[in-house]
Protein backbone atom coordinates (compact mmCIF):
# COMPACT_ATOMS: atom_id res chain seq x y z
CA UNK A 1 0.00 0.00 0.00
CA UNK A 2 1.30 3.45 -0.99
CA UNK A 3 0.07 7.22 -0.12
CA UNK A 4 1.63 10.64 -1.18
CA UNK A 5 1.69 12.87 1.64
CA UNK A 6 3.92 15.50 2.10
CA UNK A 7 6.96 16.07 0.02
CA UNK A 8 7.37 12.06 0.30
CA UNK A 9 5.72 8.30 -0.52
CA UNK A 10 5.59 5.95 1.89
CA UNK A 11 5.27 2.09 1.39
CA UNK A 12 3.20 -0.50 3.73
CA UNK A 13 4.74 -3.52 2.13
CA UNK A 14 2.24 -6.70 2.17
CA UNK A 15 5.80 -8.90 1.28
CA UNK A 16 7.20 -10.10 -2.06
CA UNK A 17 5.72 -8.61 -4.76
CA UNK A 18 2.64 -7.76 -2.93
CA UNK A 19 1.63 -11.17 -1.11
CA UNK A 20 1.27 -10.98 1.91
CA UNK A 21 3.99 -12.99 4.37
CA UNK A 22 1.92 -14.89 6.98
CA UNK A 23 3.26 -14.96 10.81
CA UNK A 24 0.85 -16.13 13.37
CA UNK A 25 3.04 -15.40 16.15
CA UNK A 26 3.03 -11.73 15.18
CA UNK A 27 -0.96 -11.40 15.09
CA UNK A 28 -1.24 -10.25 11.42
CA UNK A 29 -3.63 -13.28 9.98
CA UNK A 30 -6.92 -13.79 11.94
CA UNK A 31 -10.46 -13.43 11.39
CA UNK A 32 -12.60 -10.21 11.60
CA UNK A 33 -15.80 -9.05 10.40
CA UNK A 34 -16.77 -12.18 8.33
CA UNK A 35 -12.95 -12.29 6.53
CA UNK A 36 -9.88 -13.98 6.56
CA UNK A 37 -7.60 -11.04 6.86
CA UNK A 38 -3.53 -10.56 6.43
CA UNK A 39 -3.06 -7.00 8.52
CA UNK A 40 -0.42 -4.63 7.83
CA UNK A 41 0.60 -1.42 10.09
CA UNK A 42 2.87 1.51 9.42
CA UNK A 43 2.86 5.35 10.41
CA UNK A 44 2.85 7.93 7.15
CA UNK A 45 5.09 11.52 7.98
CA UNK A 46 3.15 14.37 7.81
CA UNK A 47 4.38 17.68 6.45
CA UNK A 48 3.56 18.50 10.15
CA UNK A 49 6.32 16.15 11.23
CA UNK A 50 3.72 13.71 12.89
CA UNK A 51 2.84 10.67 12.41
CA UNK A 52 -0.19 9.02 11.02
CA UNK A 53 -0.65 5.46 11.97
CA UNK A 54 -2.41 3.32 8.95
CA UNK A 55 -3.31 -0.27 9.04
CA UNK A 56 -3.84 -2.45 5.46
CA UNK A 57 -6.05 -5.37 5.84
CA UNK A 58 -5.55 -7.72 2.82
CA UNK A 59 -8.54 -10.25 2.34
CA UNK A 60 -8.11 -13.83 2.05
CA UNK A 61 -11.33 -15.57 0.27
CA UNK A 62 -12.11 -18.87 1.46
CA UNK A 63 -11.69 -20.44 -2.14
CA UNK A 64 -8.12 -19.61 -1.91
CA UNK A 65 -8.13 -20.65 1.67
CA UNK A 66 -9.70 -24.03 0.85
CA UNK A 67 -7.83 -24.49 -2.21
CA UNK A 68 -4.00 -24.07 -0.47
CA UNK A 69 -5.03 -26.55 2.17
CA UNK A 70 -6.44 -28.91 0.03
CA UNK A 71 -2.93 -29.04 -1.84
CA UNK A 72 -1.54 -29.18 1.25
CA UNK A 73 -3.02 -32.48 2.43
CA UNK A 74 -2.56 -33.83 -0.96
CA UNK A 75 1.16 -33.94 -0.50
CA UNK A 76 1.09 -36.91 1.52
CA UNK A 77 2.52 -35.83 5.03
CA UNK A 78 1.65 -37.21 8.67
CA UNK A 79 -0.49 -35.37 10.88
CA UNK A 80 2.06 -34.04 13.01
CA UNK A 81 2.95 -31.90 10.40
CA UNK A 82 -0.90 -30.92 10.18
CA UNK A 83 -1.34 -29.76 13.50
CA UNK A 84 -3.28 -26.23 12.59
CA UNK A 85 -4.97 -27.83 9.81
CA UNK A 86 -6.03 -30.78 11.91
CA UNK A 87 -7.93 -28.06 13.90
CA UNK A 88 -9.46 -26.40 11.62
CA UNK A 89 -11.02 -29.37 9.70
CA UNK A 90 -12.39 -30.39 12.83
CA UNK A 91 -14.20 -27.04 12.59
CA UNK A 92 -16.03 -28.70 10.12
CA UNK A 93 -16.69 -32.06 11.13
CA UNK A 94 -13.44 -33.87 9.92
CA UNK A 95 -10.23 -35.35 11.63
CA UNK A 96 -7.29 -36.81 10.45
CA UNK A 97 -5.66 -39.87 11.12
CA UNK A 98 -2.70 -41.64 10.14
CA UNK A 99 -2.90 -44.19 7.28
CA UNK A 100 0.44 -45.80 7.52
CA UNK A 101 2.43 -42.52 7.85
CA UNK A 102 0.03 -40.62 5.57
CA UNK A 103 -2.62 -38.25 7.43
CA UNK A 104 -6.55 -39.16 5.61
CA UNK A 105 -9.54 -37.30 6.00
CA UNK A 106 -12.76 -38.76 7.89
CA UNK A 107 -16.11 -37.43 7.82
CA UNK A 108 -18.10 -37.12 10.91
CA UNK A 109 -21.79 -38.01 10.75
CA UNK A 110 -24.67 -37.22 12.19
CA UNK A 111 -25.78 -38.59 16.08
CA UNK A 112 -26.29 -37.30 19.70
CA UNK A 113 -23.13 -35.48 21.79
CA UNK A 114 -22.93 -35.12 25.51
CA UNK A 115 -19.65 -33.55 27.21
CA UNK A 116 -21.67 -33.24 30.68
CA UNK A 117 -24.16 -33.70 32.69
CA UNK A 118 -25.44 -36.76 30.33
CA UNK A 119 -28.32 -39.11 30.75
CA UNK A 120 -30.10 -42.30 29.19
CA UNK A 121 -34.18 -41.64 28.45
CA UNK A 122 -36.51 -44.57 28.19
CA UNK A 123 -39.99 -44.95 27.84
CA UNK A 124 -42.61 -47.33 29.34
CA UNK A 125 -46.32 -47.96 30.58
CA UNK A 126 -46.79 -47.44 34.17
CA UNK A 127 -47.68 -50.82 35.80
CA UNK A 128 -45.90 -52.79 33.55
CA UNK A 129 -42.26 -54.16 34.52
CA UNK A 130 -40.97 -53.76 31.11
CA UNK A 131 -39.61 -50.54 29.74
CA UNK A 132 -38.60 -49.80 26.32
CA UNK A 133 -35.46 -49.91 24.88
CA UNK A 134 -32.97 -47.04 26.16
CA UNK A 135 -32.39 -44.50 23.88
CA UNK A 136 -29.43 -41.85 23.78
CA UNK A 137 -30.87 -38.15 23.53
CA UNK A 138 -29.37 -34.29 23.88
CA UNK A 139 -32.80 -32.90 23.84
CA UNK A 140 -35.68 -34.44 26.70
CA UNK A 141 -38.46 -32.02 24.75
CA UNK A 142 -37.90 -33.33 21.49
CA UNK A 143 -37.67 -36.84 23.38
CA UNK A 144 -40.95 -36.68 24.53
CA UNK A 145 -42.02 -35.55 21.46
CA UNK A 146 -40.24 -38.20 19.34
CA UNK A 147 -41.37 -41.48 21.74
CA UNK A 148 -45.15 -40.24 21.44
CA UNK A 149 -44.86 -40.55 18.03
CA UNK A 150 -42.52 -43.75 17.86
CA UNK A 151 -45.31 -44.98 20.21
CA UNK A 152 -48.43 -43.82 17.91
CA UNK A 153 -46.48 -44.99 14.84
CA UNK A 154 -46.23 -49.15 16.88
CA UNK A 155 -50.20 -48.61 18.20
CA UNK A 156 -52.21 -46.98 15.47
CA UNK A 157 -55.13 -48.15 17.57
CA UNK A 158 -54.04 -45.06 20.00
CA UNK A 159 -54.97 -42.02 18.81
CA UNK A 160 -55.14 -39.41 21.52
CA UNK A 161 -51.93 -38.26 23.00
CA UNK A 162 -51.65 -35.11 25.69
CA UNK A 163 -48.24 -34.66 27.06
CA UNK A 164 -48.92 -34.13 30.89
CA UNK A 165 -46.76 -32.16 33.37
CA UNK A 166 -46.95 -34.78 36.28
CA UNK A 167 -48.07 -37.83 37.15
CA UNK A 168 -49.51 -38.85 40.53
CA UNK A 169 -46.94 -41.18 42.76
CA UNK A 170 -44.06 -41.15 40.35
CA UNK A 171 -41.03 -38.51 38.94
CA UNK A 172 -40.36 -39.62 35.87
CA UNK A 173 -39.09 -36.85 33.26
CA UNK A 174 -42.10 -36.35 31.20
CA UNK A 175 -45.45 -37.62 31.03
CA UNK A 176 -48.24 -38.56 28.51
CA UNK A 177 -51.38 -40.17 27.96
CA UNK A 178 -52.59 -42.07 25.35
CA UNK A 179 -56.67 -43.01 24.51
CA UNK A 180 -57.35 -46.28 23.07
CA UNK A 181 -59.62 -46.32 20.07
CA UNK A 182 -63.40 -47.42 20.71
CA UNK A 183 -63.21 -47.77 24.56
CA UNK A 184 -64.22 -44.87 25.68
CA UNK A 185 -62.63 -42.46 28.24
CA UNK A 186 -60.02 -45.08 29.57
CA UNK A 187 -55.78 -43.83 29.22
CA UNK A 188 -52.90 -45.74 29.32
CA UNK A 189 -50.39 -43.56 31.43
CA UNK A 190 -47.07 -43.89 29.89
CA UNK A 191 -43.94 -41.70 31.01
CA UNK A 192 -40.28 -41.33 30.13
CA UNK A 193 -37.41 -41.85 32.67
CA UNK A 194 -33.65 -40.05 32.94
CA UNK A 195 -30.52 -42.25 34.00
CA UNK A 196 -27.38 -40.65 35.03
CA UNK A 197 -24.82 -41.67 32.59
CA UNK A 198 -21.29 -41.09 30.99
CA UNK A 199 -20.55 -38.31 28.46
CA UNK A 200 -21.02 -40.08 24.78
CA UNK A 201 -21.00 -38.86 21.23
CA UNK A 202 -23.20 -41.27 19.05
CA UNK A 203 -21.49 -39.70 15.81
CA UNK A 204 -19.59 -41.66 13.61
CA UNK A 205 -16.67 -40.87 11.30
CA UNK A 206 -16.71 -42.40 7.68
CA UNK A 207 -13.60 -42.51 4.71
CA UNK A 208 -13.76 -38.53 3.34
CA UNK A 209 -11.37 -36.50 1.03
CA UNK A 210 -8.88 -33.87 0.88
CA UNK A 211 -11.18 -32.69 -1.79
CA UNK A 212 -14.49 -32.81 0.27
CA UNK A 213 -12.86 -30.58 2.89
CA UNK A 214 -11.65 -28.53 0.43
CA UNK A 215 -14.82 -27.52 -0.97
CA UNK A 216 -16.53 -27.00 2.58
CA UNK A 217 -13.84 -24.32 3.58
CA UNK A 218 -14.10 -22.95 0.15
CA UNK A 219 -18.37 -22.39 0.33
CA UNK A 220 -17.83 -21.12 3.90
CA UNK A 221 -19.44 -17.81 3.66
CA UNK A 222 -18.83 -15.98 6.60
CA UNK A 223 -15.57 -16.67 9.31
CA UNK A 224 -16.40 -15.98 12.39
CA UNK A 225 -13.33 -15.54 15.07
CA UNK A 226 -11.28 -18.59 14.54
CA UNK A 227 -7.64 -19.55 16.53
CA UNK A 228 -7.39 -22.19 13.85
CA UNK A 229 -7.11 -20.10 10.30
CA UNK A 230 -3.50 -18.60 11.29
CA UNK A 231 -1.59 -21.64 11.95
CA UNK A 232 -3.59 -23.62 9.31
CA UNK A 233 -2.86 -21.39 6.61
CA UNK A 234 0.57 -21.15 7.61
CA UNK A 235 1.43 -24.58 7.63
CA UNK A 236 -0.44 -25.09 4.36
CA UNK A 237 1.59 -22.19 2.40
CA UNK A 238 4.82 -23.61 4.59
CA UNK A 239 4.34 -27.10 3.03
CA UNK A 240 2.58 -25.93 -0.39
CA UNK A 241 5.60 -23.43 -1.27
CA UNK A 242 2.91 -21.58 -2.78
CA UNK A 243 1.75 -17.82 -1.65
CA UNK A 244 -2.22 -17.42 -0.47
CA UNK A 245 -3.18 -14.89 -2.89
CA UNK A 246 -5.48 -12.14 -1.58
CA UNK A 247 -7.78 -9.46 -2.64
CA UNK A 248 -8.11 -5.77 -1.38
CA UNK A 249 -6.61 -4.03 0.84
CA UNK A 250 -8.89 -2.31 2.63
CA UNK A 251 -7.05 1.35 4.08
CA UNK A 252 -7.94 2.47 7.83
CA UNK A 253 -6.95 5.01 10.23
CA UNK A 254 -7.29 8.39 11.74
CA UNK A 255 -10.11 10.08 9.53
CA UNK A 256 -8.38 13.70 11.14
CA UNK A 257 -4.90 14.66 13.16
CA UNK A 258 -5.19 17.44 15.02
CA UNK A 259 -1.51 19.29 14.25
CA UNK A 260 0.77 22.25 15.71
CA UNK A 261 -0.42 25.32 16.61
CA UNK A 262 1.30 28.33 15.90
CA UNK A 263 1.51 31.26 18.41
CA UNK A 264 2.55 35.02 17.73
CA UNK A 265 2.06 37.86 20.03
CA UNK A 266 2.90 41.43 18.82
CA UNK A 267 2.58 45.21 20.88
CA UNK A 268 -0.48 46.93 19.88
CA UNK A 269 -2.05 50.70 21.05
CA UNK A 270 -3.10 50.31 24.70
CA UNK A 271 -2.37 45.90 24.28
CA UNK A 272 -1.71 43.29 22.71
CA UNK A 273 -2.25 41.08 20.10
CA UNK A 274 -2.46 37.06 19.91
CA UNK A 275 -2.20 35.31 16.86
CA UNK A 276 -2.96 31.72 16.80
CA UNK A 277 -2.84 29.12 13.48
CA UNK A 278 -3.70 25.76 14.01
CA UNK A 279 -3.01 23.57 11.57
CA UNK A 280 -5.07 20.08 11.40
CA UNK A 281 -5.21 17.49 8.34
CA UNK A 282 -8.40 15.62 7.55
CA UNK A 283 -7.38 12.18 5.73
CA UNK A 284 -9.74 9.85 3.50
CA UNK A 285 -8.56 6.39 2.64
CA UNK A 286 -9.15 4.91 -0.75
CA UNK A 287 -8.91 1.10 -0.76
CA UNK A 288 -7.06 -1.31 -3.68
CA UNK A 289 -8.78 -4.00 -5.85
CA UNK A 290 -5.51 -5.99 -5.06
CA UNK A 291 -2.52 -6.05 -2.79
CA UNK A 292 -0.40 -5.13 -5.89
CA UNK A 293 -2.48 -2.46 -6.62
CA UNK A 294 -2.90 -1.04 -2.79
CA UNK A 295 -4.37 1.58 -1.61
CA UNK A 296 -4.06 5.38 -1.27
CA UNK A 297 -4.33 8.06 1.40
CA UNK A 298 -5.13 11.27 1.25
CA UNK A 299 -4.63 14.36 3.44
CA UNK A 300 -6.03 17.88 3.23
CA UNK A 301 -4.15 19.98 5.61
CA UNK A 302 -6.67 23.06 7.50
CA UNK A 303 -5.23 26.00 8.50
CA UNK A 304 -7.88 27.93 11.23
CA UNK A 305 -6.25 31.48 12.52
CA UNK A 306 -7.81 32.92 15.46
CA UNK A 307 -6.80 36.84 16.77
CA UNK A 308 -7.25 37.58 20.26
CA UNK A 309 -6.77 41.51 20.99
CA UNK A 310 -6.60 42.10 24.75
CA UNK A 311 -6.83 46.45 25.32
CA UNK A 312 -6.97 48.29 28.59
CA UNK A 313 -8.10 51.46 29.03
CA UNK A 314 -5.44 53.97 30.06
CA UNK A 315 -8.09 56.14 32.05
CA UNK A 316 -10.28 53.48 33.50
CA UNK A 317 -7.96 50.74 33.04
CA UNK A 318 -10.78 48.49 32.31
CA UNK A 319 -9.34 45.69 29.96
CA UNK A 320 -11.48 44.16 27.20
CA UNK A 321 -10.90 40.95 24.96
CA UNK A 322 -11.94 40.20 21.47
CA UNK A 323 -11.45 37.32 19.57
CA UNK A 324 -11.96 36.98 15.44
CA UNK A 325 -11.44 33.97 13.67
CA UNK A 326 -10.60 34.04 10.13
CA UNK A 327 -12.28 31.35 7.67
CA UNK A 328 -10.22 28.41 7.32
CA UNK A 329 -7.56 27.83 4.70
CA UNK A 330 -7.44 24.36 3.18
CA UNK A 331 -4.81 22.95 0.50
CA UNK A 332 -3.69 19.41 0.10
CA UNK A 333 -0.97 18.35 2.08
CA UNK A 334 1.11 17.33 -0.57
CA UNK A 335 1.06 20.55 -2.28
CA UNK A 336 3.65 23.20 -1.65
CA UNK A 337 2.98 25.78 0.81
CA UNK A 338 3.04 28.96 -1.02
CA UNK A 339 1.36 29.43 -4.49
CA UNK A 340 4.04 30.27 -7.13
CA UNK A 341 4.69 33.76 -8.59
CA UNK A 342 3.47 34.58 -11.87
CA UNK A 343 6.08 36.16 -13.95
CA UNK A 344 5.06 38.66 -16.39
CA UNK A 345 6.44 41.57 -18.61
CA UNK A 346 6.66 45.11 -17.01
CA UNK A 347 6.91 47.07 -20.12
CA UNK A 348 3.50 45.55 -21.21
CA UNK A 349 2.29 46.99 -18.31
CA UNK A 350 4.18 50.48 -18.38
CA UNK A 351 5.70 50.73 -21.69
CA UNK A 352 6.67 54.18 -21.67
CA UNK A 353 9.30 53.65 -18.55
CA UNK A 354 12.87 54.01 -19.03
CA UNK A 355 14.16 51.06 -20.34
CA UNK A 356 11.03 49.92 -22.26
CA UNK A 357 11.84 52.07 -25.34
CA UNK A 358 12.28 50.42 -28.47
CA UNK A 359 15.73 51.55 -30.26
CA UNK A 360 16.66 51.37 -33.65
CA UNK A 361 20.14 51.39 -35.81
CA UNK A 362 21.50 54.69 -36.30
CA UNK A 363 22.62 55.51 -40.16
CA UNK A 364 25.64 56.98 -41.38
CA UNK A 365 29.49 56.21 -39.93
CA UNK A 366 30.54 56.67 -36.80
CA UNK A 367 33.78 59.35 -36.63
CA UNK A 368 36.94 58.35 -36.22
CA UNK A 369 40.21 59.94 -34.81
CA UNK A 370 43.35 58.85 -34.96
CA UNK A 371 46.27 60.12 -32.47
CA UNK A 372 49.66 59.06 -32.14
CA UNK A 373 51.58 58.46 -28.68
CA UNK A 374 55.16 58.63 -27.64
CA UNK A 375 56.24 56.61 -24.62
CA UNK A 376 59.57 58.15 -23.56
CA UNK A 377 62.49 55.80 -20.70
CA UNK A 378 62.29 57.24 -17.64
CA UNK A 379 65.35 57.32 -15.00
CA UNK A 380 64.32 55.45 -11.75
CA UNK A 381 67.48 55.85 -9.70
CA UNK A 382 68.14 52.27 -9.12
CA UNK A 383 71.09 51.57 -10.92
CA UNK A 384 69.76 49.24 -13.09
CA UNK A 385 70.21 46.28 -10.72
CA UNK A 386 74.03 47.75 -9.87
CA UNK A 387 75.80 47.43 -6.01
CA UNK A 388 75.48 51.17 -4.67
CA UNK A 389 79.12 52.59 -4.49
CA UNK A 390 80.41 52.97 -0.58
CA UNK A 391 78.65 55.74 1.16
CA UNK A 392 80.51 58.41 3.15
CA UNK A 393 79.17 60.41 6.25
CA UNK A 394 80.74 63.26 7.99
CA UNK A 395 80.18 63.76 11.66
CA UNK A 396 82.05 65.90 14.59
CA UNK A 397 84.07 62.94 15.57
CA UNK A 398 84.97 62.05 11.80
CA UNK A 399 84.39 60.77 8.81
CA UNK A 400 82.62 56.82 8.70
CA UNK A 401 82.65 55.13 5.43
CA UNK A 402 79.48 52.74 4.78
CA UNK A 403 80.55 50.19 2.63
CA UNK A 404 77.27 48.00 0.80
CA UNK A 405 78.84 46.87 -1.47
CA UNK A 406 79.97 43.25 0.93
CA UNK A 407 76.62 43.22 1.89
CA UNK A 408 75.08 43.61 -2.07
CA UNK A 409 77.48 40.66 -3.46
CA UNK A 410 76.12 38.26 -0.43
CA UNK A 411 72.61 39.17 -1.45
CA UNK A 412 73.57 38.78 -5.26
CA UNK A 413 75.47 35.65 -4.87
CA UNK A 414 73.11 33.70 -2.47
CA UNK A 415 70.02 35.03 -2.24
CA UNK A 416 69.32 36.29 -5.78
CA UNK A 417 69.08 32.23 -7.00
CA UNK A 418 66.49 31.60 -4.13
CA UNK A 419 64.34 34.46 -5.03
CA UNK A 420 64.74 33.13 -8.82
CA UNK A 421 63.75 29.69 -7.71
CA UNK A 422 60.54 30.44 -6.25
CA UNK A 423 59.64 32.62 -8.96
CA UNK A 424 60.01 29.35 -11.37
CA UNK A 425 57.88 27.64 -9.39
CA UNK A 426 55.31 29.98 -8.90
CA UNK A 427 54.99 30.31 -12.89
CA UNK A 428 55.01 26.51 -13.41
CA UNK A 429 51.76 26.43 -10.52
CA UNK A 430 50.32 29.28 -12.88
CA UNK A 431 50.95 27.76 -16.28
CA UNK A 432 49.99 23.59 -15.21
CA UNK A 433 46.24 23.41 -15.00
CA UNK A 434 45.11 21.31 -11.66
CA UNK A 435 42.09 18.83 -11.57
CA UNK A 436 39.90 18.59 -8.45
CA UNK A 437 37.68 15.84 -7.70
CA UNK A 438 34.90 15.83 -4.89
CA UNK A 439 35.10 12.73 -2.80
């Protein structure tokens, strides 16, 4: 599942190339609101910088459900390798059971269960020593009902029946008479007794098929909260190899977010003034035809600015507040926040500014003059690159000769290469071009 929000596009990924990866232990396969559903979470970034939780629910149809496990109990394993499977075909009235090594379906059939609280019903006349046969029962109403007419259906010469509450000098659990045809007013009092017995399950299994089962969980219409589907499905795409493929998904979350609020206060005459923009998103959720496909969310981001003006009276120094709210702004949030500037031509607009004047090519030549200048040498004083000759000063106590020359031959001889060497090297930096590469 993707959305654009924001500047960005986030991804809830439903696994390798869109089918969904199924882990029980994590919660994300179960049973909700009729479906088989793979569930996906993630949080989307707001332009806000908060986070929007959104959870994916891929469907799983019971065709594909029924079909992978089918396949899977074709492949010929034992049943403890069929352990979630095991549980949910007893969801539907099968078990499996180990035909040397290989697990085979069995069909339960139809028949009385009792887990507690269990008891034998049987039928007889009172006064006779004789009762019927027992018979096993989950139901003592529909007992009654059934032995009256087990009873009318063996004495057709009977043809009055009245289920009684009691019966004088005796508890038995439910009571009836019956009126014999052509004598008269007389009854037969008959009555049904309860036994305390073991828990039982009349039902028997019969020889069924992978495919049988396959086509019950595939007609199942609704799935109501199951702890089998996760681990059955699992084991069934775990053994298969193959992937359940799914339909939807279906996109939920937040339908608003309530985001940052902006606060400004500025000096006003005689107060102040409180600016306030809150900024809140309202989100819709599209959903996909297919996990491939996914689905989308979409934000509009609400701007709502609110101006509180507080002023006190210098004189009475009474203060009084008023509050306007300005009609909210809306824009989507993945839209940038300020509309872009048109660009158009100013001289259109003014085209007699400076500037906006349209020129044209003058005729004629342009004058020419010619003039002639003389560049002339020019006497610097420095001896052009010459030792100064000694230098003589005259003072009270004498005359002092300063001889530079020693001084100007040292500079010539050892420095004068130096300072020639680095000017070498300065040109050769100049005239070699270097490359520079970012790392």
């Amino acid at each position: 599942m993707s959305t654009t929000v924001g500047a960005g596009q986030e991804t809830i990924s439903f696994g390798s190339n869109g089918t969904p990866v199924l882990n029980p232990s994590s919660g994300n396969i179960g049973t909700s609101g009729g479906n088989i559903n793979v569930t996906r979470t993630g949080a989307i970034r707001l332009p806000s910088g908060q986070s929007l939780p959104v959870t994916a629910a891929a469907r799983i149809t019971s065709a594909s459900a029924g079909q992978i496990i089918g396949k899977a109990l074709r492949v010929g394993l034992g049943v403890g390798n069929l352990v979630g499977i095991g549980l949910l075909a007893a969801e539907f009235g099968y078990r499996l059971i180990n035909d040397n090594g290989t697990a085979t379906v069995e069909k339960q059939g139809e028949g009385d269960v009792c887990t507690s609280n269990c008891y034998l019903y049987r039928g007889y006349v009172y006064g006779t020593s004789t009762p019927s046969p027992a018979t096993f029962v989950s139901n003592l109403s529909a007992q009654c009902s059934a032995y009256i007419a087990a009873f009318r259906s063996a004495n057709p010469s009977h043809s009055v029946f009245n289920i009684v509450s009691s019966y004088v000098g005796a508890s038995p659990a439910c009571t009836f008479t019956a009126q014999r045809s052509g004598y008269g007013p007389g009854y037969y009092s008959m009555a049904i007794d309860k036994i305390a017995t073991q828990p039982y399950d009349t039902r028997e299994f019969s020889p069924s098929t992978p495919e049988a089962l396959e086509a019950e969980i595939s007609a199942k219409p609704s799935w109501p909260d199951s702890s089998a589907v996760p681990q059955a499905l699992d084991e069934a795409q775990r053994i298969t190899g193959d992937q359940i493929p799914t339909e939807g998904p279906d996109v939920s979350g937040p339908s608003s977010v309530v985001g940052p609020a902006e606060v400004t206060k500025t000096p006003i005459t005689n107060g102040q003034r409180q600016t306030t923009k809150q900024t809140n998103y309202d989100c819709i959720y599209l959903d996909g035809v297919t996990v491939m496909d996914g689905g989308t969310v979409s934000c509009t981001e609400k701007v709502t600015t609110t101006q509180q003006d507080t002023l006190t009276d210098p004189q009475t120094q009474q203060t009084t507040v008023t509050t306007t709210q300005t009609a909210e702004t809306t824009k989507p949030a993945d839209t940038a926040s300020e509309k872009p500037k048109e660009t158009t031509d100013p001289c259109e607009a003014n085209p007699d500014r400076a500037g906006c004047s349209t020129l044209d090519t003058p005729q004629g030549e342009i004058p020419k003059v010619t003039k002639t200048f003389n560049y002339e040498y020019e006497e610097l004083g420095l001896g052009n690159g010459s030792c100064p000759a000694p230098v003589t000063v005259n003072t009270s106590n004498g005359s002092y000769t300063l001889n530079l020359g020693q001084y100007c031959d040292a500079i010539s001889t050892y420095v004068r290469p130096v300072v020639i060497l680095f000017g070498m090297l300065a040109a050769f930096f100049i005239a070699i071009p270097v490359k520079t590469e970012n790392a």
